[in-house]
N, C-alpha and C. Protein backbone atom coordinates (compact mmCIF):
# COMPACT_ATOMS: atom_id res chain seq x y z
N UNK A 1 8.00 -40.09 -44.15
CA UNK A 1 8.93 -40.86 -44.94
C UNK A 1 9.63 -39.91 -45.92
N UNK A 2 11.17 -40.61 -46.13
CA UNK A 2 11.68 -39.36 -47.20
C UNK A 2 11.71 -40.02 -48.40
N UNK A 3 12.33 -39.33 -49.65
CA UNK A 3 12.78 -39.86 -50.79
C UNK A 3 14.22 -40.49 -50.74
N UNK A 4 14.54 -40.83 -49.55
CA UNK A 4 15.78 -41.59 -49.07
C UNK A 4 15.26 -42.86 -48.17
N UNK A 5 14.39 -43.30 -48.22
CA UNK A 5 13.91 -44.46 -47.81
C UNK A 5 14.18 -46.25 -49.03
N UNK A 6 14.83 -46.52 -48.56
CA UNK A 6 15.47 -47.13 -49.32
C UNK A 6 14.91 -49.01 -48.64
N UNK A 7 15.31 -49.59 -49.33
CA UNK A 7 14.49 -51.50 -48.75
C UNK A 7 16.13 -51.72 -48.19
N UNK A 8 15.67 -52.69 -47.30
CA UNK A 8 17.23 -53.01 -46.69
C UNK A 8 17.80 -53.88 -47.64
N UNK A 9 17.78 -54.10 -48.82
CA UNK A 9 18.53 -54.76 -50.50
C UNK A 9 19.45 -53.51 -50.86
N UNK A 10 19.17 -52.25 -50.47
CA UNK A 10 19.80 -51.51 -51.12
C UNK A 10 18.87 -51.01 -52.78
N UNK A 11 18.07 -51.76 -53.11
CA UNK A 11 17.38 -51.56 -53.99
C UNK A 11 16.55 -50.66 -54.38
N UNK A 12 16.74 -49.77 -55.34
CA UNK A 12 15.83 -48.34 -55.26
C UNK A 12 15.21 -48.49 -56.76
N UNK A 13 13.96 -47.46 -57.16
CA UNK A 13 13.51 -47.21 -57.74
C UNK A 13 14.46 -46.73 -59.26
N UNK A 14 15.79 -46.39 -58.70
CA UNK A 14 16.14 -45.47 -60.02
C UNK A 14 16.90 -43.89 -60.08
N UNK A 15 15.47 -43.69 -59.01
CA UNK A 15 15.93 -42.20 -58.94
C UNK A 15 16.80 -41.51 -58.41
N UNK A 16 17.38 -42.60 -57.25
CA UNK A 16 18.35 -42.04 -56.26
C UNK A 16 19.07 -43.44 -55.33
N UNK A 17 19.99 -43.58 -55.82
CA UNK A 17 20.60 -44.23 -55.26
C UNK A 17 21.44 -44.34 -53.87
N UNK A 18 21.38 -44.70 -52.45
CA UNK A 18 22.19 -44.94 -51.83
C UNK A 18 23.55 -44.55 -51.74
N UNK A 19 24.30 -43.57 -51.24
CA UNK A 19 25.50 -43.75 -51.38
C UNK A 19 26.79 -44.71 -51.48
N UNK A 20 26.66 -45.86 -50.67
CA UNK A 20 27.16 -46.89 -50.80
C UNK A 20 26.30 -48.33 -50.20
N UNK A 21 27.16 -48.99 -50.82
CA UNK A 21 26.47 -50.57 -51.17
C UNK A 21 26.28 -50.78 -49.30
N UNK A 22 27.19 -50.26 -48.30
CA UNK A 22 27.33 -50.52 -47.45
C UNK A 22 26.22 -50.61 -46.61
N UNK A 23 25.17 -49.23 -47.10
CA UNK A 23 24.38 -48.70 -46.69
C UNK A 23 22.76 -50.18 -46.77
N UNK A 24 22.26 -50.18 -45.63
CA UNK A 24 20.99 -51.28 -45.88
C UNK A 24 20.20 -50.55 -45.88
N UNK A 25 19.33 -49.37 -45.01
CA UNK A 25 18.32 -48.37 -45.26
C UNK A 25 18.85 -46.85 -44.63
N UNK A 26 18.38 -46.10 -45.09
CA UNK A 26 18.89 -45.19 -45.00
C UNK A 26 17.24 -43.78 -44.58
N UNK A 27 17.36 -42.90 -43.93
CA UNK A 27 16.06 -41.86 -43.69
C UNK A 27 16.57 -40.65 -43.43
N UNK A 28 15.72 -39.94 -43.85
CA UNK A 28 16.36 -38.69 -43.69
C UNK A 28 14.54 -37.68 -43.58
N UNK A 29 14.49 -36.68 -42.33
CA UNK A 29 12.94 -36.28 -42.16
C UNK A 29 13.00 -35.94 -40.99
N UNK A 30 11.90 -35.22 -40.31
CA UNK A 30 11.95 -34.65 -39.06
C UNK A 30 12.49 -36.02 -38.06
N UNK A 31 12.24 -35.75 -36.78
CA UNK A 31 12.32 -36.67 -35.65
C UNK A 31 11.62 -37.57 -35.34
N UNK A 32 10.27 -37.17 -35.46
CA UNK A 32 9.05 -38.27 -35.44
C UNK A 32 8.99 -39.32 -36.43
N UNK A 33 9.68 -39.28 -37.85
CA UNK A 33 9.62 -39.83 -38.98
C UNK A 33 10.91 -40.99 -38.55
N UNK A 34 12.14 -40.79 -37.76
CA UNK A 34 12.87 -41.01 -37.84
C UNK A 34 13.02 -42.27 -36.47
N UNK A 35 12.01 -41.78 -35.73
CA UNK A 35 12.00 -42.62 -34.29
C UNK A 35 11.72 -43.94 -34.03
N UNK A 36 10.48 -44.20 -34.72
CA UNK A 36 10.16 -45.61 -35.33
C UNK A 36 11.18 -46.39 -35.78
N UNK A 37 12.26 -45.72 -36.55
CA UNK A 37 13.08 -46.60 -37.68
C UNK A 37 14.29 -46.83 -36.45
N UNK A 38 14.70 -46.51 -35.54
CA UNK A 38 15.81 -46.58 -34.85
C UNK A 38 15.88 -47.59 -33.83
N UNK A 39 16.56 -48.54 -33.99
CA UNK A 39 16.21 -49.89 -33.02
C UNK A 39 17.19 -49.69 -31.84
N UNK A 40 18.48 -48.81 -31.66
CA UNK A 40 19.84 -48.57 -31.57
C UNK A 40 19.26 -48.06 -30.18
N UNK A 41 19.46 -47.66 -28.95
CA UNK A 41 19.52 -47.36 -27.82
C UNK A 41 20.19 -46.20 -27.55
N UNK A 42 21.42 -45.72 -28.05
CA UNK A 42 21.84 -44.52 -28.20
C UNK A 42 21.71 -43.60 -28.74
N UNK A 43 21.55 -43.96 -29.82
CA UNK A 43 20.82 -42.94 -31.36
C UNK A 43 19.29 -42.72 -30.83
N UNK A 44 18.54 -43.25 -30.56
CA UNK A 44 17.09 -42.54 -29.74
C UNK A 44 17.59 -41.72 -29.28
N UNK A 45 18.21 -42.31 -27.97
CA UNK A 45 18.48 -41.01 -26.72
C UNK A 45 19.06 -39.70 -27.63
N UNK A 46 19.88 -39.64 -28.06
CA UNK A 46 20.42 -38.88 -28.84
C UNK A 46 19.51 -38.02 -29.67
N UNK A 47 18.61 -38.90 -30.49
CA UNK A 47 17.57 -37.81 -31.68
C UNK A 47 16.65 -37.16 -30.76
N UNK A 48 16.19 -37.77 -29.26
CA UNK A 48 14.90 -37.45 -28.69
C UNK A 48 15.33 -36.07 -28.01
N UNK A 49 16.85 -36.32 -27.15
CA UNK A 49 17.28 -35.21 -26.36
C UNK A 49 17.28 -33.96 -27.32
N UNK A 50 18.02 -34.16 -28.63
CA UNK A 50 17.75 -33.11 -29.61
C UNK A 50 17.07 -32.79 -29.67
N UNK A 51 15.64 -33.73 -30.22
CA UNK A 51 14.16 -32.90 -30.66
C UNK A 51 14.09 -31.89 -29.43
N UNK A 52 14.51 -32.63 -27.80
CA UNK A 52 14.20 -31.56 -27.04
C UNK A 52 14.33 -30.40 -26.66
N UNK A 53 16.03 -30.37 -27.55
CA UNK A 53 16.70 -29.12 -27.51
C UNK A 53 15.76 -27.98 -28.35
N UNK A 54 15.84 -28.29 -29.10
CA UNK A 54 15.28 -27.67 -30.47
C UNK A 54 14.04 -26.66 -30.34
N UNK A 55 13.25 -27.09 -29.65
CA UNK A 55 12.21 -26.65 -29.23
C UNK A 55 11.10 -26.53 -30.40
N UNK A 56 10.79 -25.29 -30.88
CA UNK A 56 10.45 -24.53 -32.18
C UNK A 56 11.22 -24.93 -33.12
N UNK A 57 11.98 -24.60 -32.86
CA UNK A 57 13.23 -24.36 -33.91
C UNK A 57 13.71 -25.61 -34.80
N UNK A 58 14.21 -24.83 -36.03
CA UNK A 58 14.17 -26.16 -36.86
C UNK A 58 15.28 -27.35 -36.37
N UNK A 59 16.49 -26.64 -35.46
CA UNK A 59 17.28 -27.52 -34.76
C UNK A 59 18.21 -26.38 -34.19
N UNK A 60 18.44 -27.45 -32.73
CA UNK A 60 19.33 -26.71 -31.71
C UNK A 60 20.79 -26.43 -32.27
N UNK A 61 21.07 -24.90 -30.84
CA UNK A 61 22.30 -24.87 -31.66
C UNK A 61 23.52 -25.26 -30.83
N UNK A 62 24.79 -25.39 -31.09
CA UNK A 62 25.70 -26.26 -30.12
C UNK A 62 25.63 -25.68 -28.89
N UNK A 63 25.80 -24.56 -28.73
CA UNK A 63 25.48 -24.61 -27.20
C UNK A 63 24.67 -24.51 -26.39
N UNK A 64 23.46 -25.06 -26.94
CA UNK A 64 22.33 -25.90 -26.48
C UNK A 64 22.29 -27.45 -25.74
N UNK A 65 23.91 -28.04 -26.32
CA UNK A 65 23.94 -29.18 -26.20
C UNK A 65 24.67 -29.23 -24.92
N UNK A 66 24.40 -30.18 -24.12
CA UNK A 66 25.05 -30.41 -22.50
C UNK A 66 25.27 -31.61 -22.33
N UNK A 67 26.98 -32.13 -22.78
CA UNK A 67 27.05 -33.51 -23.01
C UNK A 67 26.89 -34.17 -21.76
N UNK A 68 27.00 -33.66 -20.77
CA UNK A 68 26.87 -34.27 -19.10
C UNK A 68 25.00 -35.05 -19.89
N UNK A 69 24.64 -34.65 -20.32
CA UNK A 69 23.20 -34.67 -20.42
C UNK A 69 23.45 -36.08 -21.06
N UNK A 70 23.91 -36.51 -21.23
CA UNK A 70 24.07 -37.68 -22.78
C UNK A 70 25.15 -38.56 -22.15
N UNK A 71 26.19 -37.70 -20.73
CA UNK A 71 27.21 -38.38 -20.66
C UNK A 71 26.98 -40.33 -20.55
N UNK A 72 25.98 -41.10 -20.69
CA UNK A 72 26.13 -42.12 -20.68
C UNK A 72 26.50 -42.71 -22.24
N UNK A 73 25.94 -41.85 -23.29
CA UNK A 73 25.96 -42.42 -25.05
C UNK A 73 27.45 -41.75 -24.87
N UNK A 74 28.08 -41.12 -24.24
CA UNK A 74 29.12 -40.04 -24.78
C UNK A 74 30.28 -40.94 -25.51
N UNK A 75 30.54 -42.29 -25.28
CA UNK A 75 31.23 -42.71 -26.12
C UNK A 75 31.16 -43.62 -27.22
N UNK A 76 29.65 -42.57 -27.99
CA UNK A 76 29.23 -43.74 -29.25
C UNK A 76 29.01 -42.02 -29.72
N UNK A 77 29.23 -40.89 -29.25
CA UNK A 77 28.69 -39.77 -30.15
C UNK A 77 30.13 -39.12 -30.47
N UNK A 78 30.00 -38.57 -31.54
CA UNK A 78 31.02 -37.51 -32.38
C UNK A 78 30.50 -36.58 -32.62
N UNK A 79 30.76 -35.29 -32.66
CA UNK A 79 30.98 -34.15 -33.51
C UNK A 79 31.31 -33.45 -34.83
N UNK A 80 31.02 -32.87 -35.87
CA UNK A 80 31.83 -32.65 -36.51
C UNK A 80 31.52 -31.22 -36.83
N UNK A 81 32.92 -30.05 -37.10
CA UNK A 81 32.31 -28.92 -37.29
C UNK A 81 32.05 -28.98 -39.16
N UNK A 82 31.44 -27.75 -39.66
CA UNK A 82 31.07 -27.82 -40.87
C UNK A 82 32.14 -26.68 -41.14
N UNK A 83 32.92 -27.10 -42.51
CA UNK A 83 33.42 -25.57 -42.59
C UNK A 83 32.81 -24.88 -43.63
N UNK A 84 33.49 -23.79 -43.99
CA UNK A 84 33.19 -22.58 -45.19
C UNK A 84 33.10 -23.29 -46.37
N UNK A 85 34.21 -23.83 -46.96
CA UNK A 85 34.52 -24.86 -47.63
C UNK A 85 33.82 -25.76 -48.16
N UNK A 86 32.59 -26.44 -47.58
CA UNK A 86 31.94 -27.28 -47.49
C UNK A 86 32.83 -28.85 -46.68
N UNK A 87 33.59 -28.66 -46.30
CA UNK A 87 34.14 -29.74 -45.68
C UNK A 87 33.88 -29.97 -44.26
N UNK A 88 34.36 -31.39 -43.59
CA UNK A 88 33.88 -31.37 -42.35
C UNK A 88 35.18 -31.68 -41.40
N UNK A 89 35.27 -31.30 -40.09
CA UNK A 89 36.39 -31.77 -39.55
C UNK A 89 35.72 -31.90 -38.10
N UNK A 90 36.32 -33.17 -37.67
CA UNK A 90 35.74 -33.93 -36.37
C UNK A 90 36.35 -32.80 -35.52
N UNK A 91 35.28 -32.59 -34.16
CA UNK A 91 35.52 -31.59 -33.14
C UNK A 91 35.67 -32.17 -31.90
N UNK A 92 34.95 -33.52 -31.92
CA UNK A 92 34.73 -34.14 -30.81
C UNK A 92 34.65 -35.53 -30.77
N UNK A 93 35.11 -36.72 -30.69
CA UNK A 93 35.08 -38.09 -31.31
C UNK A 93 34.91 -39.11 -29.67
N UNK A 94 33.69 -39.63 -29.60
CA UNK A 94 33.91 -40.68 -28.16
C UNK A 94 34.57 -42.11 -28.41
N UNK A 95 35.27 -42.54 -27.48
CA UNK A 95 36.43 -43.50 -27.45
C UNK A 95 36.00 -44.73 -27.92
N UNK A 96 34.49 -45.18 -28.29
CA UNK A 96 34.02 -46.47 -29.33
C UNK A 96 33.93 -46.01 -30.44
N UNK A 97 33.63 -44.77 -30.72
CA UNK A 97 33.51 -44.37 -32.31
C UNK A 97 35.33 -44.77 -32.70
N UNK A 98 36.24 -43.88 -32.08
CA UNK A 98 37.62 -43.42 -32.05
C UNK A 98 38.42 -45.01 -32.72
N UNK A 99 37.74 -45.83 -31.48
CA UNK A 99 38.41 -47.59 -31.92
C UNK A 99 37.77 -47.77 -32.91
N UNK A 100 36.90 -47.89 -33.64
CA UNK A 100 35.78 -47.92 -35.12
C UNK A 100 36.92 -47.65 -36.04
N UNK A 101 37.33 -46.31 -36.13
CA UNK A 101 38.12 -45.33 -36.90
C UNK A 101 39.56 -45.78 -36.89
N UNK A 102 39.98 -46.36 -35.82
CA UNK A 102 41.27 -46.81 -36.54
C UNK A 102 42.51 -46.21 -36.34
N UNK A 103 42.41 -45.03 -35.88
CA UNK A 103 43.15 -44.05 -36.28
C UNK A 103 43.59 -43.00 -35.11
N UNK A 104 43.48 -44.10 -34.11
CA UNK A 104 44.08 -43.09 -32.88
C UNK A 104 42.49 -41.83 -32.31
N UNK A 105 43.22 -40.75 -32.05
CA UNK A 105 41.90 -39.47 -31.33
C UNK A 105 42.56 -38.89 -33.28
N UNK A 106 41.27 -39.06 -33.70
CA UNK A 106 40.67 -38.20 -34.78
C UNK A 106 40.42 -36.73 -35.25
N UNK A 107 40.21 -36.14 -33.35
CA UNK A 107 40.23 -34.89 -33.46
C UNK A 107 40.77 -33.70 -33.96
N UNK A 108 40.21 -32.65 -35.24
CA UNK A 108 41.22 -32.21 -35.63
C UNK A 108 41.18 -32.69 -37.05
N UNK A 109 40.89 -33.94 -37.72
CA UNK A 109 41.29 -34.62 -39.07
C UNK A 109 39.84 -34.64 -39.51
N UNK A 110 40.18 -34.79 -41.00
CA UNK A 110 38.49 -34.55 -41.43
C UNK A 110 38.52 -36.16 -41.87
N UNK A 111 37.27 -36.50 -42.51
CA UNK A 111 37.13 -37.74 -43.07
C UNK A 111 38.07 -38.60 -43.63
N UNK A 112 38.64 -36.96 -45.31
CA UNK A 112 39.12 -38.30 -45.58
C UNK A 112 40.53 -38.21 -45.47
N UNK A 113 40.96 -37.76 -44.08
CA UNK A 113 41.98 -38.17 -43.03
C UNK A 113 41.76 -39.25 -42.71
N UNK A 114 40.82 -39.75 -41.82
CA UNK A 114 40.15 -40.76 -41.32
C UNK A 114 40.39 -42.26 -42.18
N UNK A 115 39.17 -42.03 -43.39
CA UNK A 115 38.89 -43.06 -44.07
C UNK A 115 39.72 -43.42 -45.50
N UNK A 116 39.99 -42.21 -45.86
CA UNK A 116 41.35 -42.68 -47.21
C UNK A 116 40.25 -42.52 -48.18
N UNK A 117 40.02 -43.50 -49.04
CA UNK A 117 39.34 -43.90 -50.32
C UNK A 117 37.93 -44.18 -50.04
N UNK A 118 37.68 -44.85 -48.38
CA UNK A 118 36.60 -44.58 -47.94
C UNK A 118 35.52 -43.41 -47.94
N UNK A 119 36.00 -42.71 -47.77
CA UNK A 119 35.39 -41.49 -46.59
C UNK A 119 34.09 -41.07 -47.30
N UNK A 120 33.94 -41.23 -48.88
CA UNK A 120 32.59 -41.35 -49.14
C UNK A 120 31.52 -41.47 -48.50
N UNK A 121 31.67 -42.71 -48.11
CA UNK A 121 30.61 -43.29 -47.21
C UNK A 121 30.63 -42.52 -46.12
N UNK A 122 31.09 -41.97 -45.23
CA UNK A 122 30.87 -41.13 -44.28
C UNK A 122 30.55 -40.05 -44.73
N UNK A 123 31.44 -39.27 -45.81
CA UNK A 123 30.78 -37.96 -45.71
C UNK A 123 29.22 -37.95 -46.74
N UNK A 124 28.86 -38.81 -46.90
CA UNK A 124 27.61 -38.78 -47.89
C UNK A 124 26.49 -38.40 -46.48
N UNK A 125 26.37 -39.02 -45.83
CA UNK A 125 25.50 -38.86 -44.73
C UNK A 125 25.48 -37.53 -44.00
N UNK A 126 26.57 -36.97 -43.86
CA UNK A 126 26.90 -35.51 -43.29
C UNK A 126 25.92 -34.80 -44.29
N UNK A 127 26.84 -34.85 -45.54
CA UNK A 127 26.24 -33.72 -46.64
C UNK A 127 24.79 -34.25 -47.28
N UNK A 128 24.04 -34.95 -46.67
CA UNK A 128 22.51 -35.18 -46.81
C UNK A 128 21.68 -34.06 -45.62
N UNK A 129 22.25 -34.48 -44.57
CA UNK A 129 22.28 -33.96 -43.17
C UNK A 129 22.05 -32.34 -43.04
N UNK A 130 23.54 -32.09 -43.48
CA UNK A 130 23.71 -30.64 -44.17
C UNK A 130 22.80 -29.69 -44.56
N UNK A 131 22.94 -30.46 -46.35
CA UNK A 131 21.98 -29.62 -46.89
C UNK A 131 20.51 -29.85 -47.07
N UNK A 132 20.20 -30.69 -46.08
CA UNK A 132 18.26 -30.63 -46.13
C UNK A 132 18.08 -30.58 -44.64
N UNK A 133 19.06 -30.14 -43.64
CA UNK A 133 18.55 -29.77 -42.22
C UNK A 133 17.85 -30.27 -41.88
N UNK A 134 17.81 -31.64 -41.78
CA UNK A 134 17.36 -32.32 -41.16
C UNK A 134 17.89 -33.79 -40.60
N UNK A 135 17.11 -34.31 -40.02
CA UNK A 135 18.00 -35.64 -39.06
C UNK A 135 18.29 -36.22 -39.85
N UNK A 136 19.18 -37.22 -40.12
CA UNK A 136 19.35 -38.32 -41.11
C UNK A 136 19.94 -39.41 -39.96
N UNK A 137 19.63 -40.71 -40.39
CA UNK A 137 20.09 -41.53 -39.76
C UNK A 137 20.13 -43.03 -41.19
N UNK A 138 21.01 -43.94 -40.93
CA UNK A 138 21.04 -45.12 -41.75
C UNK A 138 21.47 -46.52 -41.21
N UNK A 139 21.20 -47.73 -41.30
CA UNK A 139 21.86 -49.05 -40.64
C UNK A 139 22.80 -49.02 -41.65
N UNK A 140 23.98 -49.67 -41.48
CA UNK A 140 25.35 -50.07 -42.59
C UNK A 140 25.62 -51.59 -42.12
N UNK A 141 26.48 -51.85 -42.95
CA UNK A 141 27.30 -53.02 -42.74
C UNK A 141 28.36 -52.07 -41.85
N UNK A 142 29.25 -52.67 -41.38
CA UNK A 142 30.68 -52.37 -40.23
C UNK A 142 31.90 -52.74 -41.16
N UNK A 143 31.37 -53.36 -42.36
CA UNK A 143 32.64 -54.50 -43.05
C UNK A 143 33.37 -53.14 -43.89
N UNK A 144 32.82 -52.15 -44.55
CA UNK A 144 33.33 -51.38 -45.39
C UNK A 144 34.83 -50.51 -44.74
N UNK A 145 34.63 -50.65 -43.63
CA UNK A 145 36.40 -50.05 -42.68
C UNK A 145 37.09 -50.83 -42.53
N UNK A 146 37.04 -51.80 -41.21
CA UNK A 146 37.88 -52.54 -40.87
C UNK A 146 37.20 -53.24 -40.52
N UNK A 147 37.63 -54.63 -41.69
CA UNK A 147 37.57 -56.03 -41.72
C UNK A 147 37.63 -56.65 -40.21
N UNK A 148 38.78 -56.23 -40.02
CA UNK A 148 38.66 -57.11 -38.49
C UNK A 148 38.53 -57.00 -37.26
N UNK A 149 37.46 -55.71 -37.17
CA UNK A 149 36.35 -55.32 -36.44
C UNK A 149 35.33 -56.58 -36.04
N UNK A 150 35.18 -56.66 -35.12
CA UNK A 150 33.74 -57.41 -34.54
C UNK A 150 32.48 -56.87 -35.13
N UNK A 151 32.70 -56.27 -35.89
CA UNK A 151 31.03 -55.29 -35.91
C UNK A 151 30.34 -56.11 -36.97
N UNK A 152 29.07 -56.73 -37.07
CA UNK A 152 28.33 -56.50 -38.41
C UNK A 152 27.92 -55.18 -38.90
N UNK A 153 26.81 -54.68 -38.33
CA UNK A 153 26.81 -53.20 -38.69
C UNK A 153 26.45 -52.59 -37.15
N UNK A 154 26.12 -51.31 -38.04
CA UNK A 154 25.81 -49.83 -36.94
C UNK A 154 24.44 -49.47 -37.66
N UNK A 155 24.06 -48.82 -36.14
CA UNK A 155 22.89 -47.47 -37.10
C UNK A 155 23.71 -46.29 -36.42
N UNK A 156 23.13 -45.20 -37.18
CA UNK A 156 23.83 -44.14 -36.72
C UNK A 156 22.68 -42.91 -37.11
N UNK A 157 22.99 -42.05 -36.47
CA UNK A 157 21.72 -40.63 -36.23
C UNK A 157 22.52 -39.47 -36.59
N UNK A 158 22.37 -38.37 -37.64
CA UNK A 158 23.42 -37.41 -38.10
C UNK A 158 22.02 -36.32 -37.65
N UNK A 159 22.74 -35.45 -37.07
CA UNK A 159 21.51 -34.55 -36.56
C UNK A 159 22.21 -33.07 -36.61
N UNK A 160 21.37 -32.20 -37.59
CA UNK A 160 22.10 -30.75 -37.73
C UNK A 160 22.30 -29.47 -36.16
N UNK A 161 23.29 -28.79 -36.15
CA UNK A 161 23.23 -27.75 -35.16
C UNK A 161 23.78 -26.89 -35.99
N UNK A 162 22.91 -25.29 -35.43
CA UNK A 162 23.37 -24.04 -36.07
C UNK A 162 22.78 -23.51 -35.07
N UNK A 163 23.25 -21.91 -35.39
CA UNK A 163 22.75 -20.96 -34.61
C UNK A 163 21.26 -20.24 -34.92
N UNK A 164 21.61 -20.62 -36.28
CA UNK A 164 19.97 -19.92 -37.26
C UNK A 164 19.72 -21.40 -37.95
N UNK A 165 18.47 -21.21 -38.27
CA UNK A 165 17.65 -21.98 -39.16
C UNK A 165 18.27 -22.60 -40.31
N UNK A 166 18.75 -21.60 -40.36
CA UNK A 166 19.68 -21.45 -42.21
C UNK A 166 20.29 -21.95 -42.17
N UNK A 167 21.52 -21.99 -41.52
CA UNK A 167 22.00 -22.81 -41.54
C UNK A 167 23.45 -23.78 -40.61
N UNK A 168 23.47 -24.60 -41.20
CA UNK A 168 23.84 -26.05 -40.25
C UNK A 168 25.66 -25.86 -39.82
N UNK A 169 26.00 -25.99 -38.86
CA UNK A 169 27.48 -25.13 -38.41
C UNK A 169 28.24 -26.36 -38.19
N UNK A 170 27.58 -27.15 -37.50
CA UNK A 170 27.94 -28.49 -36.37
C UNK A 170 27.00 -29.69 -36.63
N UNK A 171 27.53 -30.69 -37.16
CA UNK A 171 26.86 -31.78 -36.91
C UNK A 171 26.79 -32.79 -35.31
N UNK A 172 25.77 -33.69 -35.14
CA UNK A 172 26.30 -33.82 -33.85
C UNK A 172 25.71 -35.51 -34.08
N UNK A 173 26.49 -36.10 -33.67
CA UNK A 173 26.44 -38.21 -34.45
C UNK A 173 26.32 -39.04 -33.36
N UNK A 174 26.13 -39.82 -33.34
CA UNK A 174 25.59 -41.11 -32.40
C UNK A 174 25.65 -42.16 -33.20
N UNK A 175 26.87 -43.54 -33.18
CA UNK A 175 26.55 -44.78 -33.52
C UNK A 175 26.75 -45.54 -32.69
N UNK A 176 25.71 -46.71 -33.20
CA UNK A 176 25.92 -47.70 -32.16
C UNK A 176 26.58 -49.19 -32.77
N UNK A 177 27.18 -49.77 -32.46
CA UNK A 177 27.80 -50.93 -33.06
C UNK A 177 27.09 -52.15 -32.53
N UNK A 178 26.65 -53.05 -33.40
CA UNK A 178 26.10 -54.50 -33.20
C UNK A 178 27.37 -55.83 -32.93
N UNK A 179 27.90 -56.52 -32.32
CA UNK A 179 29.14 -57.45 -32.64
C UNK A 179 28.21 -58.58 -33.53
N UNK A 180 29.07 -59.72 -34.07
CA UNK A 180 28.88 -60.70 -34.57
C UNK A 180 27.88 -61.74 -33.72
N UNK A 181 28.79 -61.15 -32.33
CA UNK A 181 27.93 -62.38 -31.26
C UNK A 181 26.41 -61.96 -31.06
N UNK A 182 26.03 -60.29 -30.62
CA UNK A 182 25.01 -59.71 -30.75
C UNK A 182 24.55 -60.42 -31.67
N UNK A 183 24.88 -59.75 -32.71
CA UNK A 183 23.62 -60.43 -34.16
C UNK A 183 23.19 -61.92 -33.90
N UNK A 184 24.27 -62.63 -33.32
CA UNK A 184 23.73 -64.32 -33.22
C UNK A 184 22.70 -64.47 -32.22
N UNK A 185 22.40 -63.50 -31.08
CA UNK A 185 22.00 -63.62 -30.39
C UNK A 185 20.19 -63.13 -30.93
N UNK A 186 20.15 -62.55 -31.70
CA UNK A 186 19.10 -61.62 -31.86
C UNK A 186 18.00 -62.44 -33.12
């Protein structure tokens, strides 16, 4: 468990708050910590194939990754490279994330290209990701983008790639979207 384990209220102790209200729980910790919490079907496949990449290592590095390998999640996963800067810019975006976003092929634009006034909420999860190298994943509401989206929420899996240990070059993402009707169903 991390110190980002949060109650699905959003309700914390004090010490550390959630990045946004959007957010219902949020984890951040190796793979095993993280596997339990993931109800999502893509985001498994996604954290497990990683752990497999990885081997030893504290996490694989991109060209470790063989999207043929994944090609069935391939259009719930994104990319993003990390720059110098500390900023992030999408490298790779699959065509359900892409409709999520709003915004046409993404590729190329960083967040808050993407999200505007939003992008908080997205890039908070990267830069958790980032700088503690390790998996992070969180459930959200869907409502904080676009309203008139079908989605209640997503979970989503932020999982570091580098070449060294040290550090993190490429993020590599998996969400999955719930509809309204889903949720009624469940």
């Amino acid at each position: 468990m991390s110190d980002l384990d949060y109650p699905a209220t959003g309700e914390t102790d004090g010490s550390q708050l959630p990045p946004s209200s959007a957010i219902r729980t949020e984890y951040c910790g190796d793979a095993a910590a993280l596997r339990p919490r993931l109800t999502s079907v893509a985001p498994l496949a996604v954290l497990d194939y990683w752990d497999k990449l990885r081997g030893a290592r504290r996490f694989p590095a991109r060209a470790d990754f063989d999207p043929m390998a994944m090609r069935k999640h391939l259009p719930l996963i994104f990319m993003l490279d990390v720059l110098p800067d500390g900023q992030f810019r999408y490298r790779v975006v699959g065509s359900v994330i892409s409709e999520f976003f709003g915004a046409g092929n993404p590729v190329g634009m960083t967040p808050e290209d993407v999200f505007g006034a939003n992008a908080e909420v997205a890039l908070a999860p990267m830069r958790i990701c980032m700088e503690r190298r390790q998996p992070y994943m969180h459930t959200a509401s869907a409502a904080w983008h676009y309203c008139d989206r079908d989605y209640v929420y997503y979970e989503v899996v932020v999982l570091p790639l580098g070449d060294s240990d040290d550090k993190v070059d490429k993020l590599l993402c998996c969400a999955e979207f719930v509809s309204a009707e889903e949720a009624a169903r469940a």
